[in-house]
PDB file of N, CA and C in Angstrom:
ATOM      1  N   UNK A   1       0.829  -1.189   0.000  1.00  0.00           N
ATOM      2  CA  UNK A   1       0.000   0.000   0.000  1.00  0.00           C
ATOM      3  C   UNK A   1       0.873   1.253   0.000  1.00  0.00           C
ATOM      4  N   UNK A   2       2.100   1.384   0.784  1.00  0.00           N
ATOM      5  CA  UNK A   2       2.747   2.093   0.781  1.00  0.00           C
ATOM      6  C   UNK A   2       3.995   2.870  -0.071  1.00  0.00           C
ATOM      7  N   UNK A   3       4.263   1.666  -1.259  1.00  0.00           N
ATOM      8  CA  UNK A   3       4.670   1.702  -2.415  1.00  0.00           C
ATOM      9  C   UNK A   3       3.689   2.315  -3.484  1.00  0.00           C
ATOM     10  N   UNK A   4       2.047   2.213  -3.239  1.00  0.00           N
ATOM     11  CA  UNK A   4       1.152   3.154  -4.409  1.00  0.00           C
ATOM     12  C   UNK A   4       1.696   4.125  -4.104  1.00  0.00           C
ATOM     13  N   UNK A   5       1.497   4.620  -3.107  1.00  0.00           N
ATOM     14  CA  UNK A   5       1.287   6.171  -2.264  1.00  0.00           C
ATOM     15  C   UNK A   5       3.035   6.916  -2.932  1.00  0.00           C
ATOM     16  N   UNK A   6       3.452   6.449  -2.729  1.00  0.00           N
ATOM     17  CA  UNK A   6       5.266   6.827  -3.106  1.00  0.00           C
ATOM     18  C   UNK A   6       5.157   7.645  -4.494  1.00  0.00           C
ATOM     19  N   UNK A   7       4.553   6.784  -5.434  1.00  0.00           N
ATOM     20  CA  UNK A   7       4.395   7.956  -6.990  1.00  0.00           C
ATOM     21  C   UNK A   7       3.703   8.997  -7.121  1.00  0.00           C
ATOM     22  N   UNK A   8       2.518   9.608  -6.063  1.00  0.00           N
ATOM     23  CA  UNK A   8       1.653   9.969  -6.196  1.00  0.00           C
ATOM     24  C   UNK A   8       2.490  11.510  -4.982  1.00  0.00           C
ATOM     25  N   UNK A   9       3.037  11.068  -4.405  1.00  0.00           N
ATOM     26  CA  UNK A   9       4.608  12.331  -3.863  1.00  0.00           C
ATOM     27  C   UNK A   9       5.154  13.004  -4.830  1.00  0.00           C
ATOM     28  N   UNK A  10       5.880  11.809  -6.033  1.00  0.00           N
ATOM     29  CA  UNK A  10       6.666  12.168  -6.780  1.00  0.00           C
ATOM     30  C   UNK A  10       5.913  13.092  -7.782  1.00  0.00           C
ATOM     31  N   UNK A  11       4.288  13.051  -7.628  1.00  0.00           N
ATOM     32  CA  UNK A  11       3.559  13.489  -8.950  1.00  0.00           C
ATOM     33  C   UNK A  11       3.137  13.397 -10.083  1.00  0.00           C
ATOM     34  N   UNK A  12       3.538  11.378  -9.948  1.00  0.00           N
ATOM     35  CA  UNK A  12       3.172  11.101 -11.110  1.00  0.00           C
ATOM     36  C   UNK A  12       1.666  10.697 -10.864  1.00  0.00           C
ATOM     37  N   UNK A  13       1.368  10.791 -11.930  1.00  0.00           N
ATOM     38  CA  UNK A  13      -0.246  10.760 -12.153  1.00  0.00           C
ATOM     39  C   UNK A  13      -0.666   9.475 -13.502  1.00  0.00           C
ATOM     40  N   UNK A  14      -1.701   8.511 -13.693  1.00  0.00           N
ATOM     41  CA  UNK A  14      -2.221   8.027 -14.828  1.00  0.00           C
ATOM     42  C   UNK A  14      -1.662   7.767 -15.591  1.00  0.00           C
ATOM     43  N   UNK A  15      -1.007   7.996 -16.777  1.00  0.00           N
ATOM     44  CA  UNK A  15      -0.330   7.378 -17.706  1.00  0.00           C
ATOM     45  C   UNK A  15       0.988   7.549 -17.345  1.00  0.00           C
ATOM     46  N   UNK A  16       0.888   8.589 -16.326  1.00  0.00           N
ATOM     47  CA  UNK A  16       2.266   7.964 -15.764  1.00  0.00           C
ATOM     48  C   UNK A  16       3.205   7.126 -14.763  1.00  0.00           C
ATOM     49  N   UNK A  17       2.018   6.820 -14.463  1.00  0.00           N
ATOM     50  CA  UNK A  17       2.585   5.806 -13.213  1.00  0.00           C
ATOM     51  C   UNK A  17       2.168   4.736 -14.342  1.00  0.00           C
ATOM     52  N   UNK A  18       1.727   4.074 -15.124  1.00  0.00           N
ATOM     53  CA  UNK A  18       1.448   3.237 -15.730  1.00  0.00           C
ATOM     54  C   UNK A  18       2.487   2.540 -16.614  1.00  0.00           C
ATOM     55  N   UNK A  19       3.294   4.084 -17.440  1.00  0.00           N
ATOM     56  CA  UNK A  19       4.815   4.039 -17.843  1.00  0.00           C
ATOM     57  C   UNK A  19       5.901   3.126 -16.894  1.00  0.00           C
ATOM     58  N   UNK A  20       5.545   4.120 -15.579  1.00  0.00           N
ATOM     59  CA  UNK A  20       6.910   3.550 -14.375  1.00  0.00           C
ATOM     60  C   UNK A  20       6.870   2.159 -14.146  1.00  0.00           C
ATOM     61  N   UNK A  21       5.290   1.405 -13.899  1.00  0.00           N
ATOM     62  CA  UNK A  21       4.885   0.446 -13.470  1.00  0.00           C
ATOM     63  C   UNK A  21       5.315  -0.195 -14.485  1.00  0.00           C
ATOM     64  N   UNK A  22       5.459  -0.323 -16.212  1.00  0.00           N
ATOM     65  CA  UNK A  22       5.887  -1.080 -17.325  1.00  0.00           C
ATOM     66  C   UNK A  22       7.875  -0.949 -17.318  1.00  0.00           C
ATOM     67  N   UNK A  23       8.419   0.027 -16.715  1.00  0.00           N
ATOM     68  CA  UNK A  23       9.584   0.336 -16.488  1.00  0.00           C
ATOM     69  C   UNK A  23       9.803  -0.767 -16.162  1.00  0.00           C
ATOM     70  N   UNK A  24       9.786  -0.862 -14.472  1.00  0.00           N
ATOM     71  CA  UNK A  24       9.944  -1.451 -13.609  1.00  0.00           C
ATOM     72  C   UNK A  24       9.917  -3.244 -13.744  1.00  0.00           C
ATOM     73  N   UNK A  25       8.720  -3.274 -14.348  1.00  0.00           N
ATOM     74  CA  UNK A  25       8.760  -4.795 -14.769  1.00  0.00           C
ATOM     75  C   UNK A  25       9.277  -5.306 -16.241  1.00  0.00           C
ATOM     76  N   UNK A  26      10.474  -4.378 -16.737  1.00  0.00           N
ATOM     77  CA  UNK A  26      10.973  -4.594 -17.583  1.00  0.00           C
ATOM     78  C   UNK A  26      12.112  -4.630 -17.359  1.00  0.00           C
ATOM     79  N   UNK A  27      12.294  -4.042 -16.164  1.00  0.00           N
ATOM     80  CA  UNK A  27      13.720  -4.160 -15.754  1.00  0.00           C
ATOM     81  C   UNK A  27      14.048  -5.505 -14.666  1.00  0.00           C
ATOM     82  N   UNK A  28      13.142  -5.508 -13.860  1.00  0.00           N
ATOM     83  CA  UNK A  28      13.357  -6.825 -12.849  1.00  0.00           C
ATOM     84  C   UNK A  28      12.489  -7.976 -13.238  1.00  0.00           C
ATOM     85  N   UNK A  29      11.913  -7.587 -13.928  1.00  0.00           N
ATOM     86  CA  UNK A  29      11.047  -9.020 -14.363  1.00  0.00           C
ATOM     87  C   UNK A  29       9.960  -9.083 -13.277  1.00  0.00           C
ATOM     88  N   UNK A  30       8.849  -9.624 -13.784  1.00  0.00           N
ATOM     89  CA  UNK A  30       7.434 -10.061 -12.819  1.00  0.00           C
ATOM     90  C   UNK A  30       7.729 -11.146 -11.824  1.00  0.00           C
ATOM     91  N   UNK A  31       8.773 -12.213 -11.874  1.00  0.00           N
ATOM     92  CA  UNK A  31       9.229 -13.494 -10.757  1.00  0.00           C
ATOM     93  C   UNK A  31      10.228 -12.647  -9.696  1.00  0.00           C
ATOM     94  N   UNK A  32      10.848 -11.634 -10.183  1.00  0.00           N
ATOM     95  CA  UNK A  32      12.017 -10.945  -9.097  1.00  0.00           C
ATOM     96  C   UNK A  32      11.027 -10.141  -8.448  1.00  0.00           C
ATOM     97  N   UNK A  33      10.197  -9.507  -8.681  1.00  0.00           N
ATOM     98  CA  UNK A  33       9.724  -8.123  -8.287  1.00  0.00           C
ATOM     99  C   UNK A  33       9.310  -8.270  -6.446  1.00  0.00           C
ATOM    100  N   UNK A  34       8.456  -9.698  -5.913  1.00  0.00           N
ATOM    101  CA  UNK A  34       8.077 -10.047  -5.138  1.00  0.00           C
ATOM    102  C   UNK A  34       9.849 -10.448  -3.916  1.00  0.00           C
ATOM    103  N   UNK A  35      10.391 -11.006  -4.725  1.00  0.00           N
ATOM    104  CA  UNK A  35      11.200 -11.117  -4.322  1.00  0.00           C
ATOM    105  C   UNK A  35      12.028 -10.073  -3.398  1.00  0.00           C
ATOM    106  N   UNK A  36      12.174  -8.788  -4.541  1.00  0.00           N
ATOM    107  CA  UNK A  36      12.767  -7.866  -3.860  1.00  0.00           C
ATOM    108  C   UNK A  36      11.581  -6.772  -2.803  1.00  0.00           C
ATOM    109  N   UNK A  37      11.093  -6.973  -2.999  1.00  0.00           N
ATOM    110  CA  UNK A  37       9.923  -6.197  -1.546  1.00  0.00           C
ATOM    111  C   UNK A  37      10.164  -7.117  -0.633  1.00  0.00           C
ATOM    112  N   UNK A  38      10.405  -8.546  -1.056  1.00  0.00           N
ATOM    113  CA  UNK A  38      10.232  -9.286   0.428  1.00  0.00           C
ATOM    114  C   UNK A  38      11.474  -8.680   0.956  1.00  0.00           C
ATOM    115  N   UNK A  39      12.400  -8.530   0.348  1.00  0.00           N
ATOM    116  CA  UNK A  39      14.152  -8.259   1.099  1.00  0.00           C
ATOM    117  C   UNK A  39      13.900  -6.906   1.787  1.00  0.00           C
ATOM    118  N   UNK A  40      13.236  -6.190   0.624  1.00  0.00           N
ATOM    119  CA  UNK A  40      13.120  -4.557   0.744  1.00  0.00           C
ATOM    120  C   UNK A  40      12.033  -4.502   2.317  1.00  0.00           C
ATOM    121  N   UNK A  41      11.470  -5.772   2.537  1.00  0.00           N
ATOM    122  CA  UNK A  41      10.772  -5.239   4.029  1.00  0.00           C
ATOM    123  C   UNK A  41      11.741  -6.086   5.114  1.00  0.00           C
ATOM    124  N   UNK A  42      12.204  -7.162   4.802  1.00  0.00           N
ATOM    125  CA  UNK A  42      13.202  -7.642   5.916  1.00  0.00           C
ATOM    126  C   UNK A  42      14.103  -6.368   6.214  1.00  0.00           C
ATOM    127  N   UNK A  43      15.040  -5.846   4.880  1.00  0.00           N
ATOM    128  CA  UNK A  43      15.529  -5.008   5.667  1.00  0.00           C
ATOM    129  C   UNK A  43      15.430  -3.505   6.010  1.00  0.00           C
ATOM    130  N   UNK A  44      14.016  -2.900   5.885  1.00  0.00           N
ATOM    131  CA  UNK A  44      13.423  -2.346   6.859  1.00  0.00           C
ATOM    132  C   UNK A  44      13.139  -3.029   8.429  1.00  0.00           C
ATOM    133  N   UNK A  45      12.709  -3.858   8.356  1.00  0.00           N
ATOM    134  CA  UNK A  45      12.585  -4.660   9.640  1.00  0.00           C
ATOM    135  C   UNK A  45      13.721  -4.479  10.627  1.00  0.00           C
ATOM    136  N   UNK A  46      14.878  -5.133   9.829  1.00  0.00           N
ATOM    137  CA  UNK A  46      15.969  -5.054  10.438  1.00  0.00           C
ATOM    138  C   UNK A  46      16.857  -3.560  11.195  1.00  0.00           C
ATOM    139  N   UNK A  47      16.412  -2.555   9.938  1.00  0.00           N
ATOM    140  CA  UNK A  47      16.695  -1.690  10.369  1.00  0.00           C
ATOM    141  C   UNK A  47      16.058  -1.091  11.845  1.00  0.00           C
ATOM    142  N   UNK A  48      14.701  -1.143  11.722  1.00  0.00           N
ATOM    143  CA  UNK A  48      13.738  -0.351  12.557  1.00  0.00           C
ATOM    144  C   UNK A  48      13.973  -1.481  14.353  1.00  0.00           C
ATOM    145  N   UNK A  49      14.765  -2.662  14.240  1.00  0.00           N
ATOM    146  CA  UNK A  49      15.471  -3.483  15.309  1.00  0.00           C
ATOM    147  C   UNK A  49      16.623  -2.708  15.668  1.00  0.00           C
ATOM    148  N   UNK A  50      17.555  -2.695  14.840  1.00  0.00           N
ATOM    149  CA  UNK A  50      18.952  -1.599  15.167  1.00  0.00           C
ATOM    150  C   UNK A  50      18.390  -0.590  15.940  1.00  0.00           C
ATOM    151  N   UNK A  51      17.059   0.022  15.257  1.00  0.00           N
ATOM    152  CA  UNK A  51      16.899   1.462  16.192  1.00  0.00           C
ATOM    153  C   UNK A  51      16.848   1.469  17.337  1.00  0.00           C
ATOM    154  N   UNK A  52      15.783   0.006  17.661  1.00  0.00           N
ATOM    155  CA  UNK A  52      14.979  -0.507  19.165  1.00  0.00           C
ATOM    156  C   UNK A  52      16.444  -0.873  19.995  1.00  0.00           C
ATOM    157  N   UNK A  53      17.095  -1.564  19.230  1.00  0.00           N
ATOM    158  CA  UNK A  53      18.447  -2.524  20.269  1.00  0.00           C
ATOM    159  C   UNK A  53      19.220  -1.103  20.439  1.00  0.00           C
ATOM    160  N   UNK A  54      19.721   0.086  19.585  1.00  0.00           N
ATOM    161  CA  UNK A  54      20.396   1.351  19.980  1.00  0.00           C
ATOM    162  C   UNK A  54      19.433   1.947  21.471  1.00  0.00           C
ATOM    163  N   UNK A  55      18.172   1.927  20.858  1.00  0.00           N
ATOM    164  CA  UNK A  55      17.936   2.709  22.202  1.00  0.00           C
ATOM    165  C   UNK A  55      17.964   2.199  23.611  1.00  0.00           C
ATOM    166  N   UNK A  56      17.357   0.731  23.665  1.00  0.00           N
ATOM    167  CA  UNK A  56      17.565   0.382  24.541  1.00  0.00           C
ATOM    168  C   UNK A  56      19.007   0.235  25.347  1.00  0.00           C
ATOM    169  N   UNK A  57      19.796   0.311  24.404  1.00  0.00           N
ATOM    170  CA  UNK A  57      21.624   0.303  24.989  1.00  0.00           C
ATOM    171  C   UNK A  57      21.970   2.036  25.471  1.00  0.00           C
ATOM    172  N   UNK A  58      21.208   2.696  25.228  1.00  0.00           N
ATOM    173  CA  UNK A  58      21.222   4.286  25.743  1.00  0.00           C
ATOM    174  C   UNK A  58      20.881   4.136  27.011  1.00  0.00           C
ATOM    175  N   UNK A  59      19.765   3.365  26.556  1.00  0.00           N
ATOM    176  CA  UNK A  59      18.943   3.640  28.137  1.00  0.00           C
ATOM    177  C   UNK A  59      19.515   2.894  29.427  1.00  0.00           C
ATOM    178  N   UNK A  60      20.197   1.944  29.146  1.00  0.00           N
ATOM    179  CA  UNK A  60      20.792   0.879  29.927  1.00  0.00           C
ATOM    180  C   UNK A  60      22.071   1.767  30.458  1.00  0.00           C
ATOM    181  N   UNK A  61      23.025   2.547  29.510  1.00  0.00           N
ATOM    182  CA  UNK A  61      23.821   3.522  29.926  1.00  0.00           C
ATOM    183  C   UNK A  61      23.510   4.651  30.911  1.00  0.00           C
ATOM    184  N   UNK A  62      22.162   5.011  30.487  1.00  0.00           N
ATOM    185  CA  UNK A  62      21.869   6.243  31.543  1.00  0.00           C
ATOM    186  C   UNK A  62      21.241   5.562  32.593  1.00  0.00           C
ATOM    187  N   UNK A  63      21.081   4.640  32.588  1.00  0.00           N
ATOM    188  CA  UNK A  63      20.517   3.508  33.876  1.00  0.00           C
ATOM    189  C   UNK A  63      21.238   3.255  35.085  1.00  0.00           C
ATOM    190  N   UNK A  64      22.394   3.160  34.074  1.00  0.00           N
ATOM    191  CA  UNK A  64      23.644   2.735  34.730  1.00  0.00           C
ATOM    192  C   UNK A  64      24.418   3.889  35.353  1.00  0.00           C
ATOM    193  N   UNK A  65      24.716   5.391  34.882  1.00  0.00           N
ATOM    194  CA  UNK A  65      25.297   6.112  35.387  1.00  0.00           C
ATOM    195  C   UNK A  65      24.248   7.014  36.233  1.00  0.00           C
ATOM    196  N   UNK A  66      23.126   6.807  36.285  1.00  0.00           N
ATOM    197  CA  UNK A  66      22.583   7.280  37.684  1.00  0.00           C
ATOM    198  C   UNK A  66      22.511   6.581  38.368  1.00  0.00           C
ATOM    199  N   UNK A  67      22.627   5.243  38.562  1.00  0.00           N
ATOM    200  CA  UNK A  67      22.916   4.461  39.922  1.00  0.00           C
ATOM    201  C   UNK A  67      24.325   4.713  40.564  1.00  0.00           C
ATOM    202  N   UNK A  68      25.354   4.720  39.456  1.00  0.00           N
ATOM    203  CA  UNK A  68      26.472   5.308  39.825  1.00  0.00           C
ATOM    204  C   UNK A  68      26.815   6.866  40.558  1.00  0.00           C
ATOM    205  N   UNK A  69      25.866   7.889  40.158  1.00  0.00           N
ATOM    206  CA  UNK A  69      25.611   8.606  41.303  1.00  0.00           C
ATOM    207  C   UNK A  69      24.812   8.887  42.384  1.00  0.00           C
ATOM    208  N   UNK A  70      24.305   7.723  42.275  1.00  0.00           N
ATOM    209  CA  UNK A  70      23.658   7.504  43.560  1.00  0.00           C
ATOM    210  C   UNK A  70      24.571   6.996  44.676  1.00  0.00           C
ATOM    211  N   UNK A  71      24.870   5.800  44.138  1.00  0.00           N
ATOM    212  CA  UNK A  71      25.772   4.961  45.208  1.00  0.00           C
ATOM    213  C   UNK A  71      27.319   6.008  45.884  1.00  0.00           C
ATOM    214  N   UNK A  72      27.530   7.070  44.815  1.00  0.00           N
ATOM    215  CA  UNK A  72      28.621   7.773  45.557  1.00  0.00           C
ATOM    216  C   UNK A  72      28.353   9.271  46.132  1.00  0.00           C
ATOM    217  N   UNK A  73      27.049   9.404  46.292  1.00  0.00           N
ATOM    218  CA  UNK A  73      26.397  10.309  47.163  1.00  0.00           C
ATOM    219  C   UNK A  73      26.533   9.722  48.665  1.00  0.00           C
TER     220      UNK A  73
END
């Protein structure tokens, strides 16, 4: 759903997204195309994990250095 929405930013409109859409499957072929969204959302996935595992390692740091001034109060 979020791949329609993407041309319609760029401004393409009707015969022209229709062009892009014949591009596209001329270049990767109709058997790859599925293929690469599946990768193209793993590694979104993956990415949007890096974010979760970064923050949580922030938070574990600032976790950690206010107990550390606690204990030497």
């Amino acid at each position: 759903m979020t791949l329609l929405l993407i041309p319609l930013f760029l401004g393409l409109r009707g015969p022209q997204l229709i062009i892009a859409a014949l591009v596209i499957l001329l270049l990767f072929g109709a058997n790859k195309i599925p293929a690469l969204m599946r990768n193209l959302g793993k590694g979104v996935h993956s990415f949007k994990q890096g974010i979760e595992d970064a923050k949580e390692e922030m938070n574990k740091e600032v976790k950690k250095s206010d107990s550390d001034k606690t204990e030497q109060s």
